[in-house]
PDB file of N, CA and C in Angstrom:
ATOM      1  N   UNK A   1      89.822  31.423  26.891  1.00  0.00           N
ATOM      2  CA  UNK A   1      90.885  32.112  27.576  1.00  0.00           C
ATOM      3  C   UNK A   1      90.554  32.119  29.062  1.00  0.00           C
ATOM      4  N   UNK A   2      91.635  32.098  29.966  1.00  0.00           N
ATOM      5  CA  UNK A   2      91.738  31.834  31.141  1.00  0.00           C
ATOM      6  C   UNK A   2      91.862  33.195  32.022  1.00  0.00           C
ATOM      7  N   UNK A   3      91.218  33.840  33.058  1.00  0.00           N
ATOM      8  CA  UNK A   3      91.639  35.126  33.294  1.00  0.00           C
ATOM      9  C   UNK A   3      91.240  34.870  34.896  1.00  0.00           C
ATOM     10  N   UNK A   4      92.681  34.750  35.844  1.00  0.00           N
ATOM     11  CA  UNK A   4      92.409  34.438  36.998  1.00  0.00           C
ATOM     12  C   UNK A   4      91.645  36.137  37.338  1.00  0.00           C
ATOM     13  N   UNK A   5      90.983  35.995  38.567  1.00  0.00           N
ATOM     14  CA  UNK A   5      89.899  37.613  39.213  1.00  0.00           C
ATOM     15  C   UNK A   5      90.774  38.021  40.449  1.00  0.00           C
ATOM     16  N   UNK A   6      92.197  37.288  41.037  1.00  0.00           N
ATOM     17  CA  UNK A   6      92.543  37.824  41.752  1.00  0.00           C
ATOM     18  C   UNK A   6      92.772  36.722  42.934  1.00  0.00           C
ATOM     19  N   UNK A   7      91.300  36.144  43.549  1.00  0.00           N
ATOM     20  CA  UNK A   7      92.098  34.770  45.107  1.00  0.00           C
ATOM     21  C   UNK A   7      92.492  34.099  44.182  1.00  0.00           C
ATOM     22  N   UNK A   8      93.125  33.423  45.142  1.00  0.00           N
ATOM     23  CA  UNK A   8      94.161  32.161  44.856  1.00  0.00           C
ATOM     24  C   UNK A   8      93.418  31.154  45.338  1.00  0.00           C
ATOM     25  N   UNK A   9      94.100  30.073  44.873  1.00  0.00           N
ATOM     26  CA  UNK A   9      93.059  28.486  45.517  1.00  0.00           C
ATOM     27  C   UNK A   9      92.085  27.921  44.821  1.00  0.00           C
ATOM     28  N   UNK A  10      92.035  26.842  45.508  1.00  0.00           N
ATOM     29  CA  UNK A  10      90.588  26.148  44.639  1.00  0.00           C
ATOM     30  C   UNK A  10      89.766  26.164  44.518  1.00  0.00           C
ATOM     31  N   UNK A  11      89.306  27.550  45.320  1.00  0.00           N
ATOM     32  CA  UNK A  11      87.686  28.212  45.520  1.00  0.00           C
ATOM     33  C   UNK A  11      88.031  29.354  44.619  1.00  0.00           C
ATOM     34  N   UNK A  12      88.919  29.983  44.092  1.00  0.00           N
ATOM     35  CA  UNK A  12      89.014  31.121  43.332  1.00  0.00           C
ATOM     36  C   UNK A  12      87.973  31.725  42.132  1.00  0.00           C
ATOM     37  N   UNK A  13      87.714  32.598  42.091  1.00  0.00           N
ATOM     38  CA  UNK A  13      86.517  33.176  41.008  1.00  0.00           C
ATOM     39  C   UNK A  13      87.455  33.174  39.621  1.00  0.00           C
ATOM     40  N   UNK A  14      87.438  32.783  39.062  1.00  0.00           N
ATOM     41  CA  UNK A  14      88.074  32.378  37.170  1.00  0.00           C
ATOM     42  C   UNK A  14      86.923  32.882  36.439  1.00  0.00           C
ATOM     43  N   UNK A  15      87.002  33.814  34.946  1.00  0.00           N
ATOM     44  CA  UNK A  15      86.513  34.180  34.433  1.00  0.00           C
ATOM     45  C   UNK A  15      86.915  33.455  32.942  1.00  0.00           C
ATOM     46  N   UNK A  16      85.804  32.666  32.466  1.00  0.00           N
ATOM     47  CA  UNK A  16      86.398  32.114  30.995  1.00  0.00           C
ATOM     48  C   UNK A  16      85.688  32.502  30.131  1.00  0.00           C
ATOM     49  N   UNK A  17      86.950  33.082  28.910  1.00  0.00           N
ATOM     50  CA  UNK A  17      85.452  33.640  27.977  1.00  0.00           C
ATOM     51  C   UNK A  17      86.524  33.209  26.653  1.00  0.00           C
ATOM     52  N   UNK A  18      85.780  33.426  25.561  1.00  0.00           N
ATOM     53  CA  UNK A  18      85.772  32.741  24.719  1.00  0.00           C
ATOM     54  C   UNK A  18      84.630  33.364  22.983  1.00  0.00           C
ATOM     55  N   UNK A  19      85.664  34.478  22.903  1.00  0.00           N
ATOM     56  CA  UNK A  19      85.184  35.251  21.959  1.00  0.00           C
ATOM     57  C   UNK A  19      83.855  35.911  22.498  1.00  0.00           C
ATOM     58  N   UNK A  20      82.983  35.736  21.660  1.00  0.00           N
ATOM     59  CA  UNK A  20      81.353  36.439  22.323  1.00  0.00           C
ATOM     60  C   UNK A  20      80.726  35.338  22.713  1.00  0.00           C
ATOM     61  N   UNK A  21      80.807  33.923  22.716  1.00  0.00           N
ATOM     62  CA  UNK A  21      80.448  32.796  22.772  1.00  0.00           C
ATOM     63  C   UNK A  21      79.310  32.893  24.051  1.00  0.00           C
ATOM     64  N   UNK A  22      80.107  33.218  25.370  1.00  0.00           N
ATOM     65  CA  UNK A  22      79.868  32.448  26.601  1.00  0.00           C
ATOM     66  C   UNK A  22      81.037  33.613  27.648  1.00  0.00           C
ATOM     67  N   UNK A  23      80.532  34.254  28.681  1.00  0.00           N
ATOM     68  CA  UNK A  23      81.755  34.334  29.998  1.00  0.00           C
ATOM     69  C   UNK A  23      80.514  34.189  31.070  1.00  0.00           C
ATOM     70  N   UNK A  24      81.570  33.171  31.866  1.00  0.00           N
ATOM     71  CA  UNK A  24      81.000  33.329  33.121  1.00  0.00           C
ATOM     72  C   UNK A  24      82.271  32.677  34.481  1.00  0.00           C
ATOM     73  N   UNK A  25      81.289  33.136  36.032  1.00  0.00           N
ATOM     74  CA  UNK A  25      81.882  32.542  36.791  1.00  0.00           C
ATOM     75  C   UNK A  25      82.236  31.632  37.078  1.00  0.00           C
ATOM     76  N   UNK A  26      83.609  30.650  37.383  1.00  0.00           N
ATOM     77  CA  UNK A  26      83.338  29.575  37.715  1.00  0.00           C
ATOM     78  C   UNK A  26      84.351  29.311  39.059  1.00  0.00           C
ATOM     79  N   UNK A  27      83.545  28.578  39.964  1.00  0.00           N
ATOM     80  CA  UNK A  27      84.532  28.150  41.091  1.00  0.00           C
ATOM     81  C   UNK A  27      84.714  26.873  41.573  1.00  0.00           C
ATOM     82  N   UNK A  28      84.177  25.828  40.469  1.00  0.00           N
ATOM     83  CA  UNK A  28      84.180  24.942  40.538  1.00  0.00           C
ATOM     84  C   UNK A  28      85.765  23.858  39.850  1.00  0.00           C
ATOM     85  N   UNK A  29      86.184  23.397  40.340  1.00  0.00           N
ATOM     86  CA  UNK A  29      87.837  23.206  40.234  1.00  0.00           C
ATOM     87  C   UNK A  29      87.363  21.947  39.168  1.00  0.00           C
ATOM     88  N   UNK A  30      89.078  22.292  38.281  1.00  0.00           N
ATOM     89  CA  UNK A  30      88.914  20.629  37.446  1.00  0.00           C
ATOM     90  C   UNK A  30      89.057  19.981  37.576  1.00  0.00           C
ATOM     91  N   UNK A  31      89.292  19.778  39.062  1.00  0.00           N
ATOM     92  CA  UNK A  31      89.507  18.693  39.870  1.00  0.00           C
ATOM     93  C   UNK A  31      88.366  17.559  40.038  1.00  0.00           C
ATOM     94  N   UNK A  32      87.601  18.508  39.970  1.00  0.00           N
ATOM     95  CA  UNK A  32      86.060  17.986  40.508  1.00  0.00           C
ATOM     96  C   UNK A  32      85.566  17.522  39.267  1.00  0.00           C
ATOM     97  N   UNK A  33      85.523  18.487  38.372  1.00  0.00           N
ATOM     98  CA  UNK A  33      85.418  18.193  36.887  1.00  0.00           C
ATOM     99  C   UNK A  33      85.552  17.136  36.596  1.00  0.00           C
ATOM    100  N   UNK A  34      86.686  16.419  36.612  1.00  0.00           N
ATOM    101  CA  UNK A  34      87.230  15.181  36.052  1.00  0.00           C
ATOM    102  C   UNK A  34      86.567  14.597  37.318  1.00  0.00           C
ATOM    103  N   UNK A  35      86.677  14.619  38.484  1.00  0.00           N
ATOM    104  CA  UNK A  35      85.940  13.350  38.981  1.00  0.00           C
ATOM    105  C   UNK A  35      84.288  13.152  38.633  1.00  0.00           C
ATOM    106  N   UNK A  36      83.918  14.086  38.769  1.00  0.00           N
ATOM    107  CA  UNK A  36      82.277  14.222  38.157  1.00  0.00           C
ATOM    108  C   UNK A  36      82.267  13.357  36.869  1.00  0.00           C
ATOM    109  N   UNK A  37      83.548  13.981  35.917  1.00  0.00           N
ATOM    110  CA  UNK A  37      83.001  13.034  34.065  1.00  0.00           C
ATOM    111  C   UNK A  37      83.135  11.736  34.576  1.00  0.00           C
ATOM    112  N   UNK A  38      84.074  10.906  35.582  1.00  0.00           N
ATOM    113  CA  UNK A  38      84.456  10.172  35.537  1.00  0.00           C
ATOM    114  C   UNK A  38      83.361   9.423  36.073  1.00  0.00           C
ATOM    115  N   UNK A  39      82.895   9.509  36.850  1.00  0.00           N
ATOM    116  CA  UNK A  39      81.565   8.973  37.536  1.00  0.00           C
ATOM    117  C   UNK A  39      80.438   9.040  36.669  1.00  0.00           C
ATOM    118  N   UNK A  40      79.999  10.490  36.188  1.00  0.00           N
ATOM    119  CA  UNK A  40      79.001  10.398  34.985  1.00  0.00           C
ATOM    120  C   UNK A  40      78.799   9.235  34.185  1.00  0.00           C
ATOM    121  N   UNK A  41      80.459   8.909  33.316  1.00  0.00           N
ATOM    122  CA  UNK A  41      80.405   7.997  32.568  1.00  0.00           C
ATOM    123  C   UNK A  41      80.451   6.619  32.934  1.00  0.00           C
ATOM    124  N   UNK A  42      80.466   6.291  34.295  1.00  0.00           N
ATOM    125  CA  UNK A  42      80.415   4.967  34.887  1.00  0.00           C
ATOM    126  C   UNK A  42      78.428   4.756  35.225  1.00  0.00           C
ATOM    127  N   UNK A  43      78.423   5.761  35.335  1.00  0.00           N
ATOM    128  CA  UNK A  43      76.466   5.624  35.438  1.00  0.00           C
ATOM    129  C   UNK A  43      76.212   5.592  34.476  1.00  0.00           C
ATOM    130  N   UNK A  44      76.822   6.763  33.191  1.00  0.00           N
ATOM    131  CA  UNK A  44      76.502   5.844  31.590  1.00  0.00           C
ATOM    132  C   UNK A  44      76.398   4.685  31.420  1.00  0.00           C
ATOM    133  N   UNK A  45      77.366   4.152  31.513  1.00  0.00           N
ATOM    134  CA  UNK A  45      77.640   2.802  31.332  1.00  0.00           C
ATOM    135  C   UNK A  45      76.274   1.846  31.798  1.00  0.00           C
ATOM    136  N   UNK A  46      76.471   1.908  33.236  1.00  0.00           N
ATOM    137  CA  UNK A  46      75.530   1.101  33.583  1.00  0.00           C
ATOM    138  C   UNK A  46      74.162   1.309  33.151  1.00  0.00           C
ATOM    139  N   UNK A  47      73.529   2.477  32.896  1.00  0.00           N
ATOM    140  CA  UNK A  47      72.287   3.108  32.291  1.00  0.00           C
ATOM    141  C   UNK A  47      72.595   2.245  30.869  1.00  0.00           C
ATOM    142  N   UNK A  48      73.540   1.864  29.942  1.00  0.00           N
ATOM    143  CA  UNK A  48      73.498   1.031  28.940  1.00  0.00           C
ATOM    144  C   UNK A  48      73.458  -0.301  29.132  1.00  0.00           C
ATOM    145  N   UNK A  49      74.080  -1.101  29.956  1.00  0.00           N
ATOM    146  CA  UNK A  49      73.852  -2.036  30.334  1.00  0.00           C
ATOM    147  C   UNK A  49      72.690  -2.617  30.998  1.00  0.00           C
ATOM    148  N   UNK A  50      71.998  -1.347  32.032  1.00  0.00           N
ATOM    149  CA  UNK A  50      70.719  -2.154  32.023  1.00  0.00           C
ATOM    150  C   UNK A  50      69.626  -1.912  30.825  1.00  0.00           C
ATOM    151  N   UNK A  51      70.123  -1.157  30.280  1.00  0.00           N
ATOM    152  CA  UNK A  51      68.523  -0.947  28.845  1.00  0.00           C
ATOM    153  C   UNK A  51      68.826  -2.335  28.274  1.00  0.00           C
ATOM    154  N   UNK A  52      70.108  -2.555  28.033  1.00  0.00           N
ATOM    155  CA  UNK A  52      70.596  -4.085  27.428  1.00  0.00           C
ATOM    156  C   UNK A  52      69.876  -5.289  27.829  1.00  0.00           C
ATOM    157  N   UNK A  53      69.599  -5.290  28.625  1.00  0.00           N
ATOM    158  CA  UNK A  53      69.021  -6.241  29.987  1.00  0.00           C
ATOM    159  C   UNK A  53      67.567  -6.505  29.882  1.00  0.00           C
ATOM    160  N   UNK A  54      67.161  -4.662  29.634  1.00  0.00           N
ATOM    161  CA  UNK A  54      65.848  -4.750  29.256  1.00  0.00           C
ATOM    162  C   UNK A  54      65.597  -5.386  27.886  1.00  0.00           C
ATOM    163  N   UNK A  55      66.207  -4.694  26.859  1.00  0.00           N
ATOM    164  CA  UNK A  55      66.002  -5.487  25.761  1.00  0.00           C
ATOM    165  C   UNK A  55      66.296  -6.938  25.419  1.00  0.00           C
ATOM    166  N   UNK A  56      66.578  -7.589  26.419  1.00  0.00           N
ATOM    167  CA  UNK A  56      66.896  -8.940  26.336  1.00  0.00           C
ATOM    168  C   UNK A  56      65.540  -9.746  26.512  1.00  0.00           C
ATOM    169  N   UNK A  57      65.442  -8.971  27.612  1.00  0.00           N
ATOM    170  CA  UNK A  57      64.221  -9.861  28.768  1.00  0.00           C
ATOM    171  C   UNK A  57      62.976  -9.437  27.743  1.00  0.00           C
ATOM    172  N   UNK A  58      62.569  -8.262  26.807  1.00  0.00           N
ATOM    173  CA  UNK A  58      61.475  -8.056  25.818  1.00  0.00           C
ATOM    174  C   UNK A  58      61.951  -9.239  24.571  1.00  0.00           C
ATOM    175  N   UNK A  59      63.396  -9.486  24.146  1.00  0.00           N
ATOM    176  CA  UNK A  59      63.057 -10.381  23.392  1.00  0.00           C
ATOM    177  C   UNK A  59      62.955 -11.562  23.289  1.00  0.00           C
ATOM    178  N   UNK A  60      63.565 -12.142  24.666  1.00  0.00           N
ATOM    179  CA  UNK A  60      62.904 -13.457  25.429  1.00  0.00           C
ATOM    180  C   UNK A  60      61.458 -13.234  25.622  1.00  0.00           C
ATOM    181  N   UNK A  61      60.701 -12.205  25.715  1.00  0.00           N
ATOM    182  CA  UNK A  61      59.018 -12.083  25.838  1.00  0.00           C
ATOM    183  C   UNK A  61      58.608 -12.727  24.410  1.00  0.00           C
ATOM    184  N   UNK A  62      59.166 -11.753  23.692  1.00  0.00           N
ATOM    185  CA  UNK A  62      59.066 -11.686  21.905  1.00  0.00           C
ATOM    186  C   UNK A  62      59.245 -13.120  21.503  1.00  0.00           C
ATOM    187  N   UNK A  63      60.216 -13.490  21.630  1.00  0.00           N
ATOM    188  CA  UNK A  63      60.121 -15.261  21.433  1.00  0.00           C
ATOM    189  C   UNK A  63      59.628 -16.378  21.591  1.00  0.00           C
ATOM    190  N   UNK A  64      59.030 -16.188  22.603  1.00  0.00           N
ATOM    191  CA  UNK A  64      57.681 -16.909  23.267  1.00  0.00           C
ATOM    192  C   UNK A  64      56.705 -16.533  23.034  1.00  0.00           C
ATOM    193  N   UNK A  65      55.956 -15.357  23.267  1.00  0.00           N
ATOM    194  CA  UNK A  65      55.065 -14.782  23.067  1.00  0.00           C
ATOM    195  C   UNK A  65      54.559 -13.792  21.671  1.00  0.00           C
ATOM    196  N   UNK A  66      55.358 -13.895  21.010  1.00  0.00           N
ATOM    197  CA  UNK A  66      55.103 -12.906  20.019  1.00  0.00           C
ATOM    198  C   UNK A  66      55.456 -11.199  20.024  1.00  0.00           C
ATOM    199  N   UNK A  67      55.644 -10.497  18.865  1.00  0.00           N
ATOM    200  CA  UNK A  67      56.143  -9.333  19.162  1.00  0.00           C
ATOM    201  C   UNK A  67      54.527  -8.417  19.740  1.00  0.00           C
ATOM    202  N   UNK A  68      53.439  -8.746  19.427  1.00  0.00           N
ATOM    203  CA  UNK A  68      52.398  -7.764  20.250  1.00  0.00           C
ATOM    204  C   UNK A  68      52.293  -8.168  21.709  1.00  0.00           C
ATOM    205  N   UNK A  69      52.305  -9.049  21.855  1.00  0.00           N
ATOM    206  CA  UNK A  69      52.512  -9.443  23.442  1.00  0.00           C
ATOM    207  C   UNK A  69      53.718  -8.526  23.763  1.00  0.00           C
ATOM    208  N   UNK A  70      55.352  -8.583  23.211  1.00  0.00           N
ATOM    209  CA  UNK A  70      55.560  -8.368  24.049  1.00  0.00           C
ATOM    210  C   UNK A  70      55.912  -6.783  23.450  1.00  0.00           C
ATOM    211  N   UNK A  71      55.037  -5.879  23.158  1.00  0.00           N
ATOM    212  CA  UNK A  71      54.822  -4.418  22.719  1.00  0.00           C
ATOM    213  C   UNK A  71      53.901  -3.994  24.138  1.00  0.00           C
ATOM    214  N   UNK A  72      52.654  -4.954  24.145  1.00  0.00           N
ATOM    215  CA  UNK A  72      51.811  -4.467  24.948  1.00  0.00           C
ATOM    216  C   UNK A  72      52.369  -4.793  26.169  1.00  0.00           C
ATOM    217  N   UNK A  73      53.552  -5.919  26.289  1.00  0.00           N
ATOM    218  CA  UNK A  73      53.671  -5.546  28.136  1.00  0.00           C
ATOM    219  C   UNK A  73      55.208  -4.681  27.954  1.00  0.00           C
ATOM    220  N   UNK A  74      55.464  -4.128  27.063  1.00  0.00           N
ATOM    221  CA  UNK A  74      56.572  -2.927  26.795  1.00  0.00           C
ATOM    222  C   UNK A  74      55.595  -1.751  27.709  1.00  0.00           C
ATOM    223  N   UNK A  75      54.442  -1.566  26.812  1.00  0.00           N
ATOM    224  CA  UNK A  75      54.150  -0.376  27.357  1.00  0.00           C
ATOM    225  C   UNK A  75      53.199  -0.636  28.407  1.00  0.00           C
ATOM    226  N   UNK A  76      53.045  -1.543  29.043  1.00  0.00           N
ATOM    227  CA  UNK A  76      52.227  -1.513  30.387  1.00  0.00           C
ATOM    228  C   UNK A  76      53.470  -1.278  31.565  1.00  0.00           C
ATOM    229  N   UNK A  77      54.529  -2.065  31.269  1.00  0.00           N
ATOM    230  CA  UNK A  77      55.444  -1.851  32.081  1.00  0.00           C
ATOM    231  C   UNK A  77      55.636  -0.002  32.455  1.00  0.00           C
ATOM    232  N   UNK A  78      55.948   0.528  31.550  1.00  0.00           N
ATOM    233  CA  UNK A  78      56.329   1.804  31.571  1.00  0.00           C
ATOM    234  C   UNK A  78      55.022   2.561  32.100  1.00  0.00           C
ATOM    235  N   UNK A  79      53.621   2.600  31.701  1.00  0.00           N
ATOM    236  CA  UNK A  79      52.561   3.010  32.408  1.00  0.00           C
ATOM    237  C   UNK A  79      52.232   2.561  33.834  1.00  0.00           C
ATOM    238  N   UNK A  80      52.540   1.202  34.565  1.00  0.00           N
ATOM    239  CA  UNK A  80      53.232   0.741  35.883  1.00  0.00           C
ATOM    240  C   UNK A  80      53.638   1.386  36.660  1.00  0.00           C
ATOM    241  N   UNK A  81      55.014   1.802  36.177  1.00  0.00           N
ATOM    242  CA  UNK A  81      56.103   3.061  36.415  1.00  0.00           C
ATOM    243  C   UNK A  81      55.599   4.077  36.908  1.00  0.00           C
ATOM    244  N   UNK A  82      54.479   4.942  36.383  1.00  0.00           N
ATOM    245  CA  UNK A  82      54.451   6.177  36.404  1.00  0.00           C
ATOM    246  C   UNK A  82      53.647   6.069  37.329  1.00  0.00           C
ATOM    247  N   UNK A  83      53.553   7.791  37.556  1.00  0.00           N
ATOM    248  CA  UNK A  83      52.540   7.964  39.184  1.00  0.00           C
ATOM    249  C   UNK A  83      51.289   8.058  38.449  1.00  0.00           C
ATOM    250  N   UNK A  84      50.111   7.874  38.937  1.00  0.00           N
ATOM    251  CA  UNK A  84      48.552   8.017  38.728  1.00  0.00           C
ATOM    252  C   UNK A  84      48.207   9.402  37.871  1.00  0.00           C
ATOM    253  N   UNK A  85      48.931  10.606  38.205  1.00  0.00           N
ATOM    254  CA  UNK A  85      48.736  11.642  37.477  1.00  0.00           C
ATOM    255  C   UNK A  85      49.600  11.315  35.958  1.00  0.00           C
ATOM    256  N   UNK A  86      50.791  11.056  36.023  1.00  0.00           N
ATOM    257  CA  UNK A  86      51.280  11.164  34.864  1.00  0.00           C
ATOM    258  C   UNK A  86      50.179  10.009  33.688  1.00  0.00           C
ATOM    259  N   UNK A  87      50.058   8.840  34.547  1.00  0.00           N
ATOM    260  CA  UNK A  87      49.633   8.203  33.916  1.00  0.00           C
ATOM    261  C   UNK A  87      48.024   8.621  33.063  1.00  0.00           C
ATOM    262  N   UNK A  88      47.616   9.483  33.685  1.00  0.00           N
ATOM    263  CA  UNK A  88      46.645  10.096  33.340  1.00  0.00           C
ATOM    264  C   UNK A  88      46.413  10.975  31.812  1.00  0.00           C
ATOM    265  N   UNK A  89      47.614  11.705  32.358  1.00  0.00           N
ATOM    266  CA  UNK A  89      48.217  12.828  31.405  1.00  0.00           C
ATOM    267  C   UNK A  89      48.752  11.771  29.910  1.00  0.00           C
ATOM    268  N   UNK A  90      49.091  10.483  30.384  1.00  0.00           N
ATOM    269  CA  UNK A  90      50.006   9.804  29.119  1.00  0.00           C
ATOM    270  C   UNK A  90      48.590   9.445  28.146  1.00  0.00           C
ATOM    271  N   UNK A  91      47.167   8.979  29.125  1.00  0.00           N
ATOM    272  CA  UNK A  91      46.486   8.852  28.035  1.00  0.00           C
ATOM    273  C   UNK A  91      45.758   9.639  27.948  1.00  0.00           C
ATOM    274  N   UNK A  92      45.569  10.745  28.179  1.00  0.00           N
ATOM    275  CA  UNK A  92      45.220  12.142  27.377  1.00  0.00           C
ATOM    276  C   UNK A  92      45.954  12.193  26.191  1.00  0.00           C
ATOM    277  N   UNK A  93      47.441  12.151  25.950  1.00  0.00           N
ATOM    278  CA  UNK A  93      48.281  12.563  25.124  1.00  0.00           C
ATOM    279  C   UNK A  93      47.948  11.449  23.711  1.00  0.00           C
ATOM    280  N   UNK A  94      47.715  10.072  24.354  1.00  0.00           N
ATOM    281  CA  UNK A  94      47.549   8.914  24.018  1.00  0.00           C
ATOM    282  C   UNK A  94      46.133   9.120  22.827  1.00  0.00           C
ATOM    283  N   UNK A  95      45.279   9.552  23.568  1.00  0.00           N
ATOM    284  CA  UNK A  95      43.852   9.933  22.655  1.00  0.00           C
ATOM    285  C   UNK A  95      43.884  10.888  21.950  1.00  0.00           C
ATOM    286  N   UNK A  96      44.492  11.713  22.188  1.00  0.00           N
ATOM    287  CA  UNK A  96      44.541  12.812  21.017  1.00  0.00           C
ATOM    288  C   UNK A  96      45.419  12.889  20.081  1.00  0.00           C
ATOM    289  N   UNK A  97      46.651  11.908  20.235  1.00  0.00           N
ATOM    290  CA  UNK A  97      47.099  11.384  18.840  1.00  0.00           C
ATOM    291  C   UNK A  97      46.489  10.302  18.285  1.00  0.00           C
ATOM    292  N   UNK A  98      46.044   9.662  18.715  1.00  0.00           N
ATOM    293  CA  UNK A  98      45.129   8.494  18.162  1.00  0.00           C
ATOM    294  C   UNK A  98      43.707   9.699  17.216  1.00  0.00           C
ATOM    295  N   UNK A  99      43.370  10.498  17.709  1.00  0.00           N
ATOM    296  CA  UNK A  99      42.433  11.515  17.226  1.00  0.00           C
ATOM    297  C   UNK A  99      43.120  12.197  15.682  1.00  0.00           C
ATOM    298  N   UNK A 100      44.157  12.434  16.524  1.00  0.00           N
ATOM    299  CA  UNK A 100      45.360  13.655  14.912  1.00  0.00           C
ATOM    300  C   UNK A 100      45.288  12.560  13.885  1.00  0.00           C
ATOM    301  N   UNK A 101      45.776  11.064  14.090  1.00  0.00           N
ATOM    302  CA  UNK A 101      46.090  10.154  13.234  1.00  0.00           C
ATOM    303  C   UNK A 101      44.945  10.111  11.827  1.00  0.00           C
ATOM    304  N   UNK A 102      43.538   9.932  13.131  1.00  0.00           N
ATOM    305  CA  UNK A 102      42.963   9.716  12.224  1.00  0.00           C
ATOM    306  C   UNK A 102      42.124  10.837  11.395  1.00  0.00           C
ATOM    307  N   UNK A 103      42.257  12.182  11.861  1.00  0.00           N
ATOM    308  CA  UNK A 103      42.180  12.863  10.912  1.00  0.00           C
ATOM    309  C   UNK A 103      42.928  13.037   9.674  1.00  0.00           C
ATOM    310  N   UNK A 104      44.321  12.531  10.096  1.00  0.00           N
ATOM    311  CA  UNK A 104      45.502  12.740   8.920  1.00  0.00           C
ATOM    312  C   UNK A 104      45.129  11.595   7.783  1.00  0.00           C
ATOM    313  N   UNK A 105      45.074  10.246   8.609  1.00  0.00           N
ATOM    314  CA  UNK A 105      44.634   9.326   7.120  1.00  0.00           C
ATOM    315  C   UNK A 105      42.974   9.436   6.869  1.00  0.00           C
ATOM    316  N   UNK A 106      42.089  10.249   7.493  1.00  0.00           N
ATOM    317  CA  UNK A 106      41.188  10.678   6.918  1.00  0.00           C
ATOM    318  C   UNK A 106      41.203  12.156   5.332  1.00  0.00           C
ATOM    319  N   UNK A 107      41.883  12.539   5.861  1.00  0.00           N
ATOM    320  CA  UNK A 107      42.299  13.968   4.584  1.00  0.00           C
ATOM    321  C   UNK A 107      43.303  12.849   3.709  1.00  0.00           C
ATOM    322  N   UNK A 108      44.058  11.998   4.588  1.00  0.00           N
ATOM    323  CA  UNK A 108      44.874  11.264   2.805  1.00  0.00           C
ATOM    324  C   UNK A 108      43.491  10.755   2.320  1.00  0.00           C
ATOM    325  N   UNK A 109      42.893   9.850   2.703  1.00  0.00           N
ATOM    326  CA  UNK A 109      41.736   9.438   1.863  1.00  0.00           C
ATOM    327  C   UNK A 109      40.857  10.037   0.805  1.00  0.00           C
ATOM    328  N   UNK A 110      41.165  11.382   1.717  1.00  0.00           N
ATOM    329  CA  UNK A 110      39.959  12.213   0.751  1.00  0.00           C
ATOM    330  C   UNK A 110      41.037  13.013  -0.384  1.00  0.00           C
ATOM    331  N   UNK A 111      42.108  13.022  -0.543  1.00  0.00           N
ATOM    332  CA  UNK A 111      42.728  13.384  -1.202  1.00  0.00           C
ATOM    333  C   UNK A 111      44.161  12.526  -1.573  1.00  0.00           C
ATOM    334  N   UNK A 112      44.151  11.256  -2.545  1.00  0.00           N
ATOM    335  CA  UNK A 112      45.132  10.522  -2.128  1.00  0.00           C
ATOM    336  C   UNK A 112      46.453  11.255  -2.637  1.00  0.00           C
ATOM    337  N   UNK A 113      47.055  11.896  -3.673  1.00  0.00           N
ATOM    338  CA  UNK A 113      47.429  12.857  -4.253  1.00  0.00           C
ATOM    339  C   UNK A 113      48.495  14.022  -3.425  1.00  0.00           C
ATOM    340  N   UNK A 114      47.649  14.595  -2.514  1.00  0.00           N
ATOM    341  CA  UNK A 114      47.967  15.397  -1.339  1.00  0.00           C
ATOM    342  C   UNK A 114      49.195  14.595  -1.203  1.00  0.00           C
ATOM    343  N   UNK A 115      49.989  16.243  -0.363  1.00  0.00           N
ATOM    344  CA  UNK A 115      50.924  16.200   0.433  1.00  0.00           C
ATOM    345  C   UNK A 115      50.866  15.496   1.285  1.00  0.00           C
TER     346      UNK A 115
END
């Protein structure tokens, strides 16, 4: 439900509420709205088209090179990418699931049965 607060115009304070859901301010016009989705979904787009691009160029790797070749320059690329700290942090994260793993198929071993 729509409940104008009183100014007029396209800066106006609108109150939308909507059972107990959600109310709040808004002064942002649907004007803008629609141009914003409209743009959003044109950067969608292209954000799909280049992953497309990417996955092309990995399976032109893959075809030549094999799928571990081109796994391992999947993820070198993306470690590349990142800044020195993150990259840091990725193989921290990196070793200690490699750690969980092998406790997990260590307890299947010892119990093949188990959950």
């Amino acid at each position: 439900m729509y409940v104008n607060s009183g100014a007029e115009g396209s800066r106006a304070q609108r109150t939308y509420t909507r059972g107990d859901e959600w109310d709040f301010q808004q002064s942002i016009s649907p004007d803008f709205l629609v141009q914003l989705a409209g743009q959003w979904k044109q950067i969608e787009e292209h954000i799909a088209a280049f992953q497309e691009q990417k996955k092309a160029l990995l399976a032109a790797v893959r075809s030549r090179h094999g799928r571990h070749e081109a796994e391992a320059i999947r993820v070198a690329m993306r470690l590349v990418l990142m800044d020195e700290r993150k990259r840091t942090e990725q193989q921290k994260f990196n070793a200690a699931g490699e750690r969980y793993a092998e406790i997990i198929l260590e307890a299947r071993e010892a119990d093949p049965d188990g959950d």
